[in-house]
C-alpha atoms as a PDB file:
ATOM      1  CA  UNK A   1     -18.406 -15.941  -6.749  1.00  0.00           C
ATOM      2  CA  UNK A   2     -17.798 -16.877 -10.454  1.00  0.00           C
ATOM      3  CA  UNK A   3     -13.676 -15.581 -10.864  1.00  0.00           C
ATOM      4  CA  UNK A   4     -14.163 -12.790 -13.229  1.00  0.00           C
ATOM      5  CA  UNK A   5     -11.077 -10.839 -14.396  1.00  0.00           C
ATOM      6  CA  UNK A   6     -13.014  -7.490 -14.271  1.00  0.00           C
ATOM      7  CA  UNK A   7     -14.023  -7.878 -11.086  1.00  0.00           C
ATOM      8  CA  UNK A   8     -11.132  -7.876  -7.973  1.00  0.00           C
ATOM      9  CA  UNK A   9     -13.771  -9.411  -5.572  1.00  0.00           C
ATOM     10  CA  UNK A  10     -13.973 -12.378  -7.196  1.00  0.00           C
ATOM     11  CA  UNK A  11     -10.005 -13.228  -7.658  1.00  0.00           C
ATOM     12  CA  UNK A  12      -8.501 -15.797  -5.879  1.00  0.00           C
ATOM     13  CA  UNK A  13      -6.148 -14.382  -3.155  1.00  0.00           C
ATOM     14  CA  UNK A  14      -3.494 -11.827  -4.188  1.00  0.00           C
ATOM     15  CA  UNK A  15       0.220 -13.098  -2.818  1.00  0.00           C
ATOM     16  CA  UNK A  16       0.853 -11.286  -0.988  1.00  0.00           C
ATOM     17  CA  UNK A  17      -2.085  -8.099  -0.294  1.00  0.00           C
ATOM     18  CA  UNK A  18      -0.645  -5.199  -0.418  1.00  0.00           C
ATOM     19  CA  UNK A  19      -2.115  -2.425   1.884  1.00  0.00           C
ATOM     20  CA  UNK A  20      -1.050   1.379   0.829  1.00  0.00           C
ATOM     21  CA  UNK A  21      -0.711   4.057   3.246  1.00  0.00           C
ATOM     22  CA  UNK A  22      -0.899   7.793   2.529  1.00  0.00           C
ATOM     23  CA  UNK A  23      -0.252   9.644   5.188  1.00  0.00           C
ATOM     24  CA  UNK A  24      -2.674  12.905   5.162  1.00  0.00           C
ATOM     25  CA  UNK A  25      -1.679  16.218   6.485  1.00  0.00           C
ATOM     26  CA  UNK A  26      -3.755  18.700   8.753  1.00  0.00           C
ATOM     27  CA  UNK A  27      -6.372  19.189   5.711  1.00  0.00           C
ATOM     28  CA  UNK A  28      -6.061  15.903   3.768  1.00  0.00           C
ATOM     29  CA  UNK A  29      -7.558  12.421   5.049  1.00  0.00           C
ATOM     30  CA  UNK A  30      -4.988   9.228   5.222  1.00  0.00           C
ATOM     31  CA  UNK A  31      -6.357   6.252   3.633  1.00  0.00           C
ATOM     32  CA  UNK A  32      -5.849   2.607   3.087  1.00  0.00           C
ATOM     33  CA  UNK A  33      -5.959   1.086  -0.659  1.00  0.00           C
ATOM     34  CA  UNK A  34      -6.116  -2.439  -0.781  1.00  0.00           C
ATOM     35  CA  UNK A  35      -5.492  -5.066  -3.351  1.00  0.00           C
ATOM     36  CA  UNK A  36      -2.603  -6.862  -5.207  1.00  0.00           C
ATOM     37  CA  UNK A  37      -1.589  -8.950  -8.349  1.00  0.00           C
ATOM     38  CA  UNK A  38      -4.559 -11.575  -9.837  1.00  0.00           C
ATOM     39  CA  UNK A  39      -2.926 -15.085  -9.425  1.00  0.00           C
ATOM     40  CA  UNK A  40      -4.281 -16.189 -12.988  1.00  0.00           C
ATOM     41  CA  UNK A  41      -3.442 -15.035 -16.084  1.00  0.00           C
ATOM     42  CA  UNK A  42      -1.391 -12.363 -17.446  1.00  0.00           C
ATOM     43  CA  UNK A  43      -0.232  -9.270 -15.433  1.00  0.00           C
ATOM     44  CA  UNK A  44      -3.205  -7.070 -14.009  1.00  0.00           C
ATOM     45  CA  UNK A  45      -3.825  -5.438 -10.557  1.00  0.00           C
ATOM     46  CA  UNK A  46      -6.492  -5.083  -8.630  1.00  0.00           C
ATOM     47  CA  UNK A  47      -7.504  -2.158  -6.527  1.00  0.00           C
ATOM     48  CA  UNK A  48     -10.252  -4.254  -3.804  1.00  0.00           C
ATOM     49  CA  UNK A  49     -10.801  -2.006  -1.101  1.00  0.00           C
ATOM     50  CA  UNK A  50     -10.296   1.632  -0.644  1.00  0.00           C
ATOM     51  CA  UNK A  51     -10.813   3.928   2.389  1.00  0.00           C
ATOM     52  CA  UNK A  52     -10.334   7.407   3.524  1.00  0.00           C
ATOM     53  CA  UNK A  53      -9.438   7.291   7.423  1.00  0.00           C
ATOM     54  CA  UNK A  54     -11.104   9.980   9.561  1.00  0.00           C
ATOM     55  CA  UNK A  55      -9.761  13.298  10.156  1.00  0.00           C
ATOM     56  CA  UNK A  56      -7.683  14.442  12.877  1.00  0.00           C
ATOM     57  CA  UNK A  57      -5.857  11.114  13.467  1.00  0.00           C
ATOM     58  CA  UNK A  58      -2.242  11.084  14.230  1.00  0.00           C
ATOM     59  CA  UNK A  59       0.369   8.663  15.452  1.00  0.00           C
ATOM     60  CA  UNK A  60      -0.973   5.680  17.182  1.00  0.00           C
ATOM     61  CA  UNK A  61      -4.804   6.410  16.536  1.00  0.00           C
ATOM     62  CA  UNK A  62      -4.289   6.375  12.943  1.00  0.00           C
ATOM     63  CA  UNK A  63      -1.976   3.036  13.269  1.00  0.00           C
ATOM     64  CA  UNK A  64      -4.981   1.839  15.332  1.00  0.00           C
ATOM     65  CA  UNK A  65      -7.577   2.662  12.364  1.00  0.00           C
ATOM     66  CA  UNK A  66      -4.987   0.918  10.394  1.00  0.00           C
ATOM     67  CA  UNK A  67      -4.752  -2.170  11.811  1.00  0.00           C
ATOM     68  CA  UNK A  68      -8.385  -2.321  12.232  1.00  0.00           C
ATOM     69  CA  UNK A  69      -9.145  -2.549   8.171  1.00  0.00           C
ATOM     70  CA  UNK A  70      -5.922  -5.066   8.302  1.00  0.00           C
ATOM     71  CA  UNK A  71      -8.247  -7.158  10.561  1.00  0.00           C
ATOM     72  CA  UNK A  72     -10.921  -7.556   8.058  1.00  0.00           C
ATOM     73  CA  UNK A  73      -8.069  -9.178   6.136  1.00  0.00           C
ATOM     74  CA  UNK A  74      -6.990 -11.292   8.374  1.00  0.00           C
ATOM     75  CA  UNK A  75      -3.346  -9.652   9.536  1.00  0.00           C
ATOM     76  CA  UNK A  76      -2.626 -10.635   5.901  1.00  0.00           C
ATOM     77  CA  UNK A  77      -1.530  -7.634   4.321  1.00  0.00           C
ATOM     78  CA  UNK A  78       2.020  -6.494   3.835  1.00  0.00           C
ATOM     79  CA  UNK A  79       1.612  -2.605   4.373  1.00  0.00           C
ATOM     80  CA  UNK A  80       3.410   0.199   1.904  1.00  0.00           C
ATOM     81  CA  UNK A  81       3.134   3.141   4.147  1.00  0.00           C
ATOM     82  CA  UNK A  82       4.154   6.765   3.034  1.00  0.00           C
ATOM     83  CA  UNK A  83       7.153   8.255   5.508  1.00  0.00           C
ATOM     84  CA  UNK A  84       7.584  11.568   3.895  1.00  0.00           C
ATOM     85  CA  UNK A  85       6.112  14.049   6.037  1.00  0.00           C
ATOM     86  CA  UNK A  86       6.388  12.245   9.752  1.00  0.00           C
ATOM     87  CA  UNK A  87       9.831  10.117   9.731  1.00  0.00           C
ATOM     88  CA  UNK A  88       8.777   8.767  13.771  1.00  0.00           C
ATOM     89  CA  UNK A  89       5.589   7.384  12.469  1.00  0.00           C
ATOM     90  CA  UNK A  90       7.508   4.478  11.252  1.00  0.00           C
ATOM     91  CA  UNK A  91       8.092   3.350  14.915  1.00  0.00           C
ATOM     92  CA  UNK A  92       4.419   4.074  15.519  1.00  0.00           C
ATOM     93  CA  UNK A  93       4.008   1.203  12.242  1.00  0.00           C
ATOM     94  CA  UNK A  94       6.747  -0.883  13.562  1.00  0.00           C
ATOM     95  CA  UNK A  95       5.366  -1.184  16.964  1.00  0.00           C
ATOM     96  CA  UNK A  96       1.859  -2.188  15.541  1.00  0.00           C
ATOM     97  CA  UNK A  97       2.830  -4.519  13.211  1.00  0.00           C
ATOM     98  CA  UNK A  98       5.969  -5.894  14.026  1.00  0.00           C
ATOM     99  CA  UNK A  99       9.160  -5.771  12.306  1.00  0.00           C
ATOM    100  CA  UNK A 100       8.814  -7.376   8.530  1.00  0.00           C
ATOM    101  CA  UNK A 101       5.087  -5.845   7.411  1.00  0.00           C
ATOM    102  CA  UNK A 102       5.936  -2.655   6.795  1.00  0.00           C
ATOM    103  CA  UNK A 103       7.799  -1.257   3.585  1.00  0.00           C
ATOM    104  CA  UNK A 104       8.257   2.553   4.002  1.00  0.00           C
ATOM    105  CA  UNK A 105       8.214   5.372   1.205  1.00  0.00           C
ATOM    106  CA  UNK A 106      10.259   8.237   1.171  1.00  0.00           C
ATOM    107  CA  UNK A 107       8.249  10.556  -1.823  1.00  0.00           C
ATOM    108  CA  UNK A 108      10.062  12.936  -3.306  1.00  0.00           C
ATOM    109  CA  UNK A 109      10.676  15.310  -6.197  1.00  0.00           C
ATOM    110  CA  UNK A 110      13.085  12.719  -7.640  1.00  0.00           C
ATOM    111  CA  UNK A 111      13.827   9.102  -7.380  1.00  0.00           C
ATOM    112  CA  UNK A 112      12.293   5.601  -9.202  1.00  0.00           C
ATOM    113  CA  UNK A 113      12.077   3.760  -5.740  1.00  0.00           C
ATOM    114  CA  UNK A 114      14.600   0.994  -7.202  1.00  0.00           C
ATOM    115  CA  UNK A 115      16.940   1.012  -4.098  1.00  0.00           C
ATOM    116  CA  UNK A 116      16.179   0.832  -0.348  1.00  0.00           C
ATOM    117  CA  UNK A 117      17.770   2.222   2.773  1.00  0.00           C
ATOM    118  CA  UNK A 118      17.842   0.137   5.982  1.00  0.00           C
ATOM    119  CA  UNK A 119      16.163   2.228   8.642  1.00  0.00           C
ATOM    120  CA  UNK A 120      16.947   2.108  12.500  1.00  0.00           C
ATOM    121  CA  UNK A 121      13.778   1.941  13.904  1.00  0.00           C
ATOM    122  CA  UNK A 122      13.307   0.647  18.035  1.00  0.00           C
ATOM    123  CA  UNK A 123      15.971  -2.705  17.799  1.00  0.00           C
ATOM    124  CA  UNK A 124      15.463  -3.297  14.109  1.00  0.00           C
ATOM    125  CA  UNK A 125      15.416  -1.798  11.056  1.00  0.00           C
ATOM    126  CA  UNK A 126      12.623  -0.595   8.326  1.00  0.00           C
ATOM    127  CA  UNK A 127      13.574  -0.818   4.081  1.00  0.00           C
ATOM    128  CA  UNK A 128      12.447   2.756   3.252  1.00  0.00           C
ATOM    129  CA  UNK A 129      12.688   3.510  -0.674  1.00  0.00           C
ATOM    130  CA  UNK A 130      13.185   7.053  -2.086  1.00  0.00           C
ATOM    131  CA  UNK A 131      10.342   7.678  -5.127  1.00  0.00           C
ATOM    132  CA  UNK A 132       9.808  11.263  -7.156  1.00  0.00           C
ATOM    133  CA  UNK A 133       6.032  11.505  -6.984  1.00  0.00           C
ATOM    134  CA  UNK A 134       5.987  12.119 -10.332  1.00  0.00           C
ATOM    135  CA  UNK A 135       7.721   8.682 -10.986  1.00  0.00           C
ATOM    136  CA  UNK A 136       4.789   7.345  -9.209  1.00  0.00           C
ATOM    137  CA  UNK A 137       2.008   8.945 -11.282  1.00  0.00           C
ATOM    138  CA  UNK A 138       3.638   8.286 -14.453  1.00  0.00           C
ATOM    139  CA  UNK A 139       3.998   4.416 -13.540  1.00  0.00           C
ATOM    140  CA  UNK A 140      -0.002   4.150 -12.688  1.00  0.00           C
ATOM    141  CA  UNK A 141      -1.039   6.046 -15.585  1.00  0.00           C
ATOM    142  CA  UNK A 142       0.814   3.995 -17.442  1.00  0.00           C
ATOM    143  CA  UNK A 143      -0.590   0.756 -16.286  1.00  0.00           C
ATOM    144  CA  UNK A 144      -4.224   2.354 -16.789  1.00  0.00           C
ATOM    145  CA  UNK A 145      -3.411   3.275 -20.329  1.00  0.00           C
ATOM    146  CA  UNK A 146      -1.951  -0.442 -20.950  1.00  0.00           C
ATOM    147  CA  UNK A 147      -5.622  -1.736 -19.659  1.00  0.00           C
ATOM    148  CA  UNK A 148      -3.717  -3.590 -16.577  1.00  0.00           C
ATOM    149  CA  UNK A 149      -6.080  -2.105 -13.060  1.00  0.00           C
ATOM    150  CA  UNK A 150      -9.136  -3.284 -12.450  1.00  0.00           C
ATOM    151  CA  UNK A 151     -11.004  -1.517  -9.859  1.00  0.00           C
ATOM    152  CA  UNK A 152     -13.616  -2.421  -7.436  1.00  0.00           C
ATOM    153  CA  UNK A 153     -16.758  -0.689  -8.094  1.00  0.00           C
ATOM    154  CA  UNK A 154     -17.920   1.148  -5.959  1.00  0.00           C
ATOM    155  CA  UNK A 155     -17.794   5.652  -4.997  1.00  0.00           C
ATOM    156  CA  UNK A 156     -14.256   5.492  -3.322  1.00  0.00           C
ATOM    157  CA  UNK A 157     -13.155   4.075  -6.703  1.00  0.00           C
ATOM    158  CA  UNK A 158     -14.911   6.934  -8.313  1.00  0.00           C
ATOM    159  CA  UNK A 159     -13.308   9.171  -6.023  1.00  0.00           C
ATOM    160  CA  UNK A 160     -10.095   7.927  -6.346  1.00  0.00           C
ATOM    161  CA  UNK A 161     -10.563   8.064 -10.412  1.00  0.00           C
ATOM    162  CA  UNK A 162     -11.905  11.615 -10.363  1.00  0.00           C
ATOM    163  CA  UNK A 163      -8.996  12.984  -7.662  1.00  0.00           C
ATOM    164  CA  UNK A 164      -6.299  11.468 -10.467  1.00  0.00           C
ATOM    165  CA  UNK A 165      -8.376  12.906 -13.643  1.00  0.00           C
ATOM    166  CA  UNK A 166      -8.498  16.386 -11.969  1.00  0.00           C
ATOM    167  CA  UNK A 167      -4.665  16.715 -11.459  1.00  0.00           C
ATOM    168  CA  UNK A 168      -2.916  19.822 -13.182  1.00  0.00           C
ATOM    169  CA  UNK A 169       0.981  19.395 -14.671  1.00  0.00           C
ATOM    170  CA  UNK A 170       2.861  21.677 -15.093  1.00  0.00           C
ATOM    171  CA  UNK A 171       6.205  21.587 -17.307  1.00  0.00           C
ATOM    172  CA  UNK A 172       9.554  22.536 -15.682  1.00  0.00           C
ATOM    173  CA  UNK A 173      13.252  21.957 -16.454  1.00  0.00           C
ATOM    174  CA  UNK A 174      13.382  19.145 -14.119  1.00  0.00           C
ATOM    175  CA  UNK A 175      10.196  17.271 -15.899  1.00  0.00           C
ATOM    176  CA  UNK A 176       6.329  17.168 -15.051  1.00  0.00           C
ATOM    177  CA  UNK A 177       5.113  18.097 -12.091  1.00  0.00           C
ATOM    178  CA  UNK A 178       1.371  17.411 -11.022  1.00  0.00           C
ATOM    179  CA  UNK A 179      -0.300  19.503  -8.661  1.00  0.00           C
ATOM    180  CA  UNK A 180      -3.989  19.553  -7.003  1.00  0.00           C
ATOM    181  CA  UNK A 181      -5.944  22.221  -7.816  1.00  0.00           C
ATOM    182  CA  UNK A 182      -7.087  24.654  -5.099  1.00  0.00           C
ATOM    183  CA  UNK A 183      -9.314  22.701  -2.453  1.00  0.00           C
ATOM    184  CA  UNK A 184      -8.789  19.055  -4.262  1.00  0.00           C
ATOM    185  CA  UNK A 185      -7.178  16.058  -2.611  1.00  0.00           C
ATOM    186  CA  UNK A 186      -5.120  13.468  -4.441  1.00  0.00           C
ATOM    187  CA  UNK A 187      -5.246  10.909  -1.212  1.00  0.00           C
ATOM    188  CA  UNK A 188      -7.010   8.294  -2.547  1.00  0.00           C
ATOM    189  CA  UNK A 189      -5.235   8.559  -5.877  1.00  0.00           C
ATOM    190  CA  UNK A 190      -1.641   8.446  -4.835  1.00  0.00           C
ATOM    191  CA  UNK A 191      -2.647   5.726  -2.398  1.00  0.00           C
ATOM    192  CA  UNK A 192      -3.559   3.953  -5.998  1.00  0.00           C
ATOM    193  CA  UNK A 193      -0.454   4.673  -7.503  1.00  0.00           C
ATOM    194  CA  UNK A 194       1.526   3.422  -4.282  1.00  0.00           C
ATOM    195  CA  UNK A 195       0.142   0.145  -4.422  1.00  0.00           C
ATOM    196  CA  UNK A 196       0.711  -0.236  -8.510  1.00  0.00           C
ATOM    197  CA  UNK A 197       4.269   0.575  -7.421  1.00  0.00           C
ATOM    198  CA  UNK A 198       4.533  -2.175  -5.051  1.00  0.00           C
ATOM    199  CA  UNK A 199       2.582  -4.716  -6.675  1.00  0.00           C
ATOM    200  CA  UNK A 200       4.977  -4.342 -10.092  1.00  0.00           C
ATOM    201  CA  UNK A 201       8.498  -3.819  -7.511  1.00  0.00           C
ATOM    202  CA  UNK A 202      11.116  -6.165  -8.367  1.00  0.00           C
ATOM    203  CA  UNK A 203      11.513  -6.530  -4.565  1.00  0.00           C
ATOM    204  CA  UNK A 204       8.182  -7.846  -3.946  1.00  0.00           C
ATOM    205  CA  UNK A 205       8.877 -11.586  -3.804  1.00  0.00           C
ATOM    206  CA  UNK A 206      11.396 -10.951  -1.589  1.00  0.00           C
ATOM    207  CA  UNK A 207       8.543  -8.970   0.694  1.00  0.00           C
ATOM    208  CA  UNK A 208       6.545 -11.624   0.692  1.00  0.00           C
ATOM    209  CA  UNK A 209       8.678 -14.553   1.391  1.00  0.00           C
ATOM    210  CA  UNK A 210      10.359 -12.713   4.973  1.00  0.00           C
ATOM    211  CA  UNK A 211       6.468 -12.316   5.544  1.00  0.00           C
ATOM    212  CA  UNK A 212       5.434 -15.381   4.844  1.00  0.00           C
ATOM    213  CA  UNK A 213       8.540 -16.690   7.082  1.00  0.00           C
ATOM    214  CA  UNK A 214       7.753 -14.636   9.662  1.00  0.00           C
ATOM    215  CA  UNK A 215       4.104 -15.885  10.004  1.00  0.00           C
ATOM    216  CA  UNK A 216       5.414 -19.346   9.744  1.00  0.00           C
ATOM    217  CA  UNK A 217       7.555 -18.607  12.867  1.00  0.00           C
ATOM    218  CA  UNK A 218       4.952 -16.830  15.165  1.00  0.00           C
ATOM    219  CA  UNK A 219       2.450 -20.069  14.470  1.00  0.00           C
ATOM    220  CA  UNK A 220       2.087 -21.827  17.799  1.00  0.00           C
ATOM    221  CA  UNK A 221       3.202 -25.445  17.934  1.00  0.00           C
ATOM    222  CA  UNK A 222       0.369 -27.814  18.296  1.00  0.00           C
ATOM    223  CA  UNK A 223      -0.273 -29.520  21.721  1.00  0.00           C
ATOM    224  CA  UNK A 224       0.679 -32.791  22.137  1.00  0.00           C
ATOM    225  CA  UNK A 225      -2.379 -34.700  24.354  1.00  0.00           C
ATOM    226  CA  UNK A 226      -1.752 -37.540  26.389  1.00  0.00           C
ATOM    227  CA  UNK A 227      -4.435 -39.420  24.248  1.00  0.00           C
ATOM    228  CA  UNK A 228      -2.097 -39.622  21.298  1.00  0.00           C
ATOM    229  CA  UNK A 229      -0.126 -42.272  23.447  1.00  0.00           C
ATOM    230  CA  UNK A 230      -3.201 -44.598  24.201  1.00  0.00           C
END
């Protein structure tokens, strides 16, 4: 397709993909929000892929459902995965994806996500970053206001857009705080604001290059054949 700047589909491949993970509770649906800095021109994300997991997935099965949507990618997608209300799923991520793919999230009342922890997880250790969730919000709001996310078209976009519009704030001492009213879901709309948060992190070249290294060093050597030597 013709690269148009509106349209995420038709940019060149983001470096890296970022893939962010909400984590639903008992009456919210995880998801999977996919997308990543354009690679020409000035400074705008784009939101490719977006899906709500199903229901009633926990632990492994939902690391399973995961990795399947990382598949259509290609294992290419270094994963921002929320940590906040299950701190053993990250050995559930780590064991599925290895040791370098995974970023954790830590979302809080408080925090601008600036400053990792190294967490023990199996015989390594996972960089999980402390973030208010109002911090997050603000940041994607921001970016939409400034013009800089393009979404793919599409009703989980709409969804997405419609779960963020129909947020209530409230203002306390400590600052705004945005609730969902009663019944709504703000899944695929924090998922949004994750990945704006990761894609605009001063860390993320760093992500990408221990990626990048570590695909380098899982690449099988080529065989040599005896016919090279005739």
């Amino acid at each position: 397709m013709t690269f148009n700047r509106d349209n995420p589909n038709t940019w060149p491949d983001c470096r890296p993909l970022i893939m962010a993970h909400d984590v639903g509770r008992s009456r919210d649906s995880s998801t999977a929000v996919i997308g990543g800095n354009c690679p020409v021109g000035p400074r705008l994300l784009g939101i490719k892929e977006l899906e709500e997991l199903p229901k009633g997935l926990y632990g492994s099965q939902r690391a399973s459902a995961l990795a399947a949507i990382d598949r259509r990618h290609n294992n290419n997608t270094v994963i921002v995965a929320d940590l906040s209300n299950d701190a053993t799923y990250a050995e559930v991520l780590f064991d599925t994806f290895g040791p370098v793919r995974v970023i954790g999230l830590q979302i809080t009342r408080f925090g601008d996500g600036t400053t990792p922890e190294r967490r023990p997880v199996r015989d390594g250790a996972m960089l999980v970053y402390t973030v208010g969730r109002t911090h997050l919000l603000e940041l994607f709001h921001t970016e939409l206001q400034n013009d800089r996310v393009r979404f793919v078209d599409g009703p989980m976009s709409r969804l997405a857009y419609e779960q963020l519009a129909n947020l209530e704030t409230e203002m306390r001492q400590s600052g705004t705080v945005y609730t969902c009213p009663p019944g709504k879901h703000d899944d695929l709309g924090i998922s949004c604001a994750m990945l704006a948060w990761a894609a605009h992190h001063p860390h993320l070249p760093e992500w990408a290059r221990i990626f990048e290294r570590s695909r380098n060093i899982r690449k099988p050597k080529p065989k040599v054949s005896w016919s090279a030597w005739t």
